[in-house]
C-alpha atoms as a PDB file:
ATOM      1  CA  UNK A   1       9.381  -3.484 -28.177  1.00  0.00           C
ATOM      2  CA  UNK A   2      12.424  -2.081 -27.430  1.00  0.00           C
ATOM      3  CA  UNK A   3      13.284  -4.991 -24.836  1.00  0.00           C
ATOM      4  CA  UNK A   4      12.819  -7.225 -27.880  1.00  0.00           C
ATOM      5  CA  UNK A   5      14.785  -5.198 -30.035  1.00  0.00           C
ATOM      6  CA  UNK A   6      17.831  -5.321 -28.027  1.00  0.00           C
ATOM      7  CA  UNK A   7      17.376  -9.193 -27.043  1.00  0.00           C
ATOM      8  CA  UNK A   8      16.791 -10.142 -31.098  1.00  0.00           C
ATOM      9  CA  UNK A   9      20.038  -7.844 -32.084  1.00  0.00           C
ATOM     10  CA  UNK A  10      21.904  -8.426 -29.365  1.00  0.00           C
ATOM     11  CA  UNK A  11      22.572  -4.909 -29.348  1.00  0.00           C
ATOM     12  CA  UNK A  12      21.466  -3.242 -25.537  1.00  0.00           C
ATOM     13  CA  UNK A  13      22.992   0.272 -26.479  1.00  0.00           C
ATOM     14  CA  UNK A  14      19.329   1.613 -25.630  1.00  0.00           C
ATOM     15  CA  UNK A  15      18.719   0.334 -22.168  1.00  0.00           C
ATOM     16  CA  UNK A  16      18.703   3.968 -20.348  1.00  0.00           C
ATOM     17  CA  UNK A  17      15.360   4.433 -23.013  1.00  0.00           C
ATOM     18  CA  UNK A  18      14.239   0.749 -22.191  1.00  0.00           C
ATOM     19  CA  UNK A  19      14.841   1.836 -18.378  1.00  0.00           C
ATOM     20  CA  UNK A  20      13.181   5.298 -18.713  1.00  0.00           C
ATOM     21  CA  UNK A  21      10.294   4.014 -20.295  1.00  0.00           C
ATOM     22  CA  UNK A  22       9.368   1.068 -17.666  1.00  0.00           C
ATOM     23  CA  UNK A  23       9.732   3.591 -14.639  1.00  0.00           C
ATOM     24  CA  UNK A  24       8.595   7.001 -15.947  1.00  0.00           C
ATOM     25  CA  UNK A  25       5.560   5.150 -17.842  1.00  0.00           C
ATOM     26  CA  UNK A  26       4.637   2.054 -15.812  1.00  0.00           C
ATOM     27  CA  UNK A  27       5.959   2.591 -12.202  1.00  0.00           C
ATOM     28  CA  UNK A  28       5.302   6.051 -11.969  1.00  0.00           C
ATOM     29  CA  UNK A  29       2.222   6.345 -13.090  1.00  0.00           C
ATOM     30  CA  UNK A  30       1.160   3.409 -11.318  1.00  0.00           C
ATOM     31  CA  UNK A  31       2.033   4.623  -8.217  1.00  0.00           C
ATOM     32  CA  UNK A  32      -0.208   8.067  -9.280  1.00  0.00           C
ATOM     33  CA  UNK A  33      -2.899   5.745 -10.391  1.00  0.00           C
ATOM     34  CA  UNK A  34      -2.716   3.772  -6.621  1.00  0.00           C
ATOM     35  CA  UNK A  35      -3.165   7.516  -5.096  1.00  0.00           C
ATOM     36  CA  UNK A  36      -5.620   8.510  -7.171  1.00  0.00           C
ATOM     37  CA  UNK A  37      -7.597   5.167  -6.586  1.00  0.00           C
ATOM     38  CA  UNK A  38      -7.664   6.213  -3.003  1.00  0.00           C
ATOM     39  CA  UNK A  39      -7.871  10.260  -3.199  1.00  0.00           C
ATOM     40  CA  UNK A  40     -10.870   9.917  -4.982  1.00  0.00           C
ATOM     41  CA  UNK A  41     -12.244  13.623  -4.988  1.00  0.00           C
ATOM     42  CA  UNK A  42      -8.649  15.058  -5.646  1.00  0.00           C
ATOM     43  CA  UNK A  43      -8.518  12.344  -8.957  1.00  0.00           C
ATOM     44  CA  UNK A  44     -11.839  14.128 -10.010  1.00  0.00           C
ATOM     45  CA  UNK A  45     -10.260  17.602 -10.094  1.00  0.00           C
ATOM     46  CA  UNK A  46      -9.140  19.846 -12.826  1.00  0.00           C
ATOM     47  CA  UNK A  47      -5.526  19.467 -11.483  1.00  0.00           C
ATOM     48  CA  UNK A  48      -5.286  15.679 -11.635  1.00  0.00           C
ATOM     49  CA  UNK A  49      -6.411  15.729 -15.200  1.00  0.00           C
ATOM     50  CA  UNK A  50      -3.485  18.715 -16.373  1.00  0.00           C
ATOM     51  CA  UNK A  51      -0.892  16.882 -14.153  1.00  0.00           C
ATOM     52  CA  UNK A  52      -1.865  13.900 -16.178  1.00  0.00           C
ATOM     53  CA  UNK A  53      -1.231  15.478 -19.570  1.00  0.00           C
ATOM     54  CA  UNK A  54       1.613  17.125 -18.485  1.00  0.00           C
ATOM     55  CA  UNK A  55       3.480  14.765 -17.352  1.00  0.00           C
ATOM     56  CA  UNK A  56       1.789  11.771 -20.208  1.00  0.00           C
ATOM     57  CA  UNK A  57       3.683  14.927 -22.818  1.00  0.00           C
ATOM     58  CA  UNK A  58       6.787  14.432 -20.877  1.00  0.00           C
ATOM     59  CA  UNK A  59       7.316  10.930 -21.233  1.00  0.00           C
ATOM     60  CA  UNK A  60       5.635  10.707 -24.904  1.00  0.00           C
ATOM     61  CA  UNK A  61       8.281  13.273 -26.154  1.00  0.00           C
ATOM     62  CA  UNK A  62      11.445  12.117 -23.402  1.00  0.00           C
ATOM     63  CA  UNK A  63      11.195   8.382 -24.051  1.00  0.00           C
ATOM     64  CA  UNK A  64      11.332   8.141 -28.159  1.00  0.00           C
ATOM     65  CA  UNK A  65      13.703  11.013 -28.157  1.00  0.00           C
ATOM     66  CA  UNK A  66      16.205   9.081 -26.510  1.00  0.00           C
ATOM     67  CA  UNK A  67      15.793   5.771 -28.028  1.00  0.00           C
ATOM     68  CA  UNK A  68      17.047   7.634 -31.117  1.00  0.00           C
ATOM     69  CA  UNK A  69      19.711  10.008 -29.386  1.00  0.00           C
ATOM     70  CA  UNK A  70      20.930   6.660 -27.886  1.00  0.00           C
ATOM     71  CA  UNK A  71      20.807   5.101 -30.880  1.00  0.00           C
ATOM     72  CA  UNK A  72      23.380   7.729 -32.860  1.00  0.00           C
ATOM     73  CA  UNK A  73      21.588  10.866 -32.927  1.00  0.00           C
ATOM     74  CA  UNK A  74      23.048  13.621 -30.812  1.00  0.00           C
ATOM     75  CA  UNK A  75      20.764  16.269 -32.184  1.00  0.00           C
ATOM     76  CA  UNK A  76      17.662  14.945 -30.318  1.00  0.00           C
ATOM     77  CA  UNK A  77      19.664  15.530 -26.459  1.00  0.00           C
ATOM     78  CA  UNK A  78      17.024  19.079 -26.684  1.00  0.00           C
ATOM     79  CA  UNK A  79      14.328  16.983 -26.569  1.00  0.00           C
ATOM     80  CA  UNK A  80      15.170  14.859 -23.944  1.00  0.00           C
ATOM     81  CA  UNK A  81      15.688  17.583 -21.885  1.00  0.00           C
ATOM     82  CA  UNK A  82      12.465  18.810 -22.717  1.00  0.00           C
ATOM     83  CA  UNK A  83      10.772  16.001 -22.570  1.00  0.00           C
ATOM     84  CA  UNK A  84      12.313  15.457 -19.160  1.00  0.00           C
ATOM     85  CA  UNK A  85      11.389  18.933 -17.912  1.00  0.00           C
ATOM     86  CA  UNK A  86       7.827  18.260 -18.562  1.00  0.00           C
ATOM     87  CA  UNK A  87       7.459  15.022 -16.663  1.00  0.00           C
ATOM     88  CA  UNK A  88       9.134  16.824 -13.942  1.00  0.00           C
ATOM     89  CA  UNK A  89       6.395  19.638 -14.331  1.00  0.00           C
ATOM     90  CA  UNK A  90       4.139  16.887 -14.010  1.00  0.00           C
ATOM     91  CA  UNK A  91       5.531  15.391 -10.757  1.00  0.00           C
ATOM     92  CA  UNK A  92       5.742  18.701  -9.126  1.00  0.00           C
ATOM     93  CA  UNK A  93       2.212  18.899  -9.717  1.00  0.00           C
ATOM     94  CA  UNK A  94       1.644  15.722  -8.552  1.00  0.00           C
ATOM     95  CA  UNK A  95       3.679  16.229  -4.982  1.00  0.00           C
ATOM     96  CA  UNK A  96       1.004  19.356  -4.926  1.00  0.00           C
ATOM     97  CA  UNK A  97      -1.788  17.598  -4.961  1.00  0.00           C
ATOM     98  CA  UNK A  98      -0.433  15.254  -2.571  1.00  0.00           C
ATOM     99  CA  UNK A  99       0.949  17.924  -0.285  1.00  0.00           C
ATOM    100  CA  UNK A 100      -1.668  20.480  -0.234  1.00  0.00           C
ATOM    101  CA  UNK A 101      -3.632  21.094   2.722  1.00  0.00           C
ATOM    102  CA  UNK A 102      -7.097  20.617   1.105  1.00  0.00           C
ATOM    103  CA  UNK A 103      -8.735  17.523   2.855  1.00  0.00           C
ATOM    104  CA  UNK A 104     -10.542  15.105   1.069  1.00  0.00           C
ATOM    105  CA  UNK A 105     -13.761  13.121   2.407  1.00  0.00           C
ATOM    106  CA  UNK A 106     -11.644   9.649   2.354  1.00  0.00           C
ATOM    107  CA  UNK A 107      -8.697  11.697   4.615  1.00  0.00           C
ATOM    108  CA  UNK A 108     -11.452  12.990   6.978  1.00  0.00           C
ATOM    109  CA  UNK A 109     -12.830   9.738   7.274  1.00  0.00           C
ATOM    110  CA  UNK A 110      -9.561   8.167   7.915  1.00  0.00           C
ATOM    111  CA  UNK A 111      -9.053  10.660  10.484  1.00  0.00           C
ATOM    112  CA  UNK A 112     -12.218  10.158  12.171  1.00  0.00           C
ATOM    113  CA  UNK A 113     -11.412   6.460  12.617  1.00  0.00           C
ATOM    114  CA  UNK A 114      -8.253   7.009  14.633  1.00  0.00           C
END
């Protein structure tokens, strides 16, 4: 919607939102989604599921904040920053689950191929 917005109007003071809002909510999270899809038992977790909402939060709350801070509203720049701590919260807990030493069946599998 907002891509429309600013090709009807003409207007493209928003892109850093439009921006935002295609990488933190489609290429992000389909590149968690890809992992997932593979990490199977680590997707299943408790962990997965709270660095999902934590990081779903940050971009709900970064994303319409600064549409409107972009589009004249200064008082919103807390929220952004807010917003944009969260969905870092969110990929920190991400890079855990990827990083942690815990070995899933598909990773010991892959391993055993070699």
């Amino acid at each position: 919607m907002m891509g429309l917005q600013m090709s009807i109007s003409g207007n493209h003071n928003v892109i850093g939102a439009h921006a935002h809002a295609n990488l933190l909510g489609w290429v992000t999270m389909a590149l968690f989604g890809t992992w997932f899809a593979f990490m199977t038992e680590k997707a299943q977790s408790r962990l997965a599921m709270i660095q999902y909402g934590v990081y779903t939060t940050g971009v709900v709350i970064m994303t319409p904040s600064l549409y409107f801070m972009l589009q004249g509203n200064p008082a919103l720049e807390p929220l952004v920053a807010a917003g944009s701590l969260i969905a870092f919260a969110g990929v920190l807990l991400f890079a855990f689950m990827v990083f942690s030493g815990e070995r899933t069946t598909a990773s010991r599998d892959a391993s055993a191929r070699i």
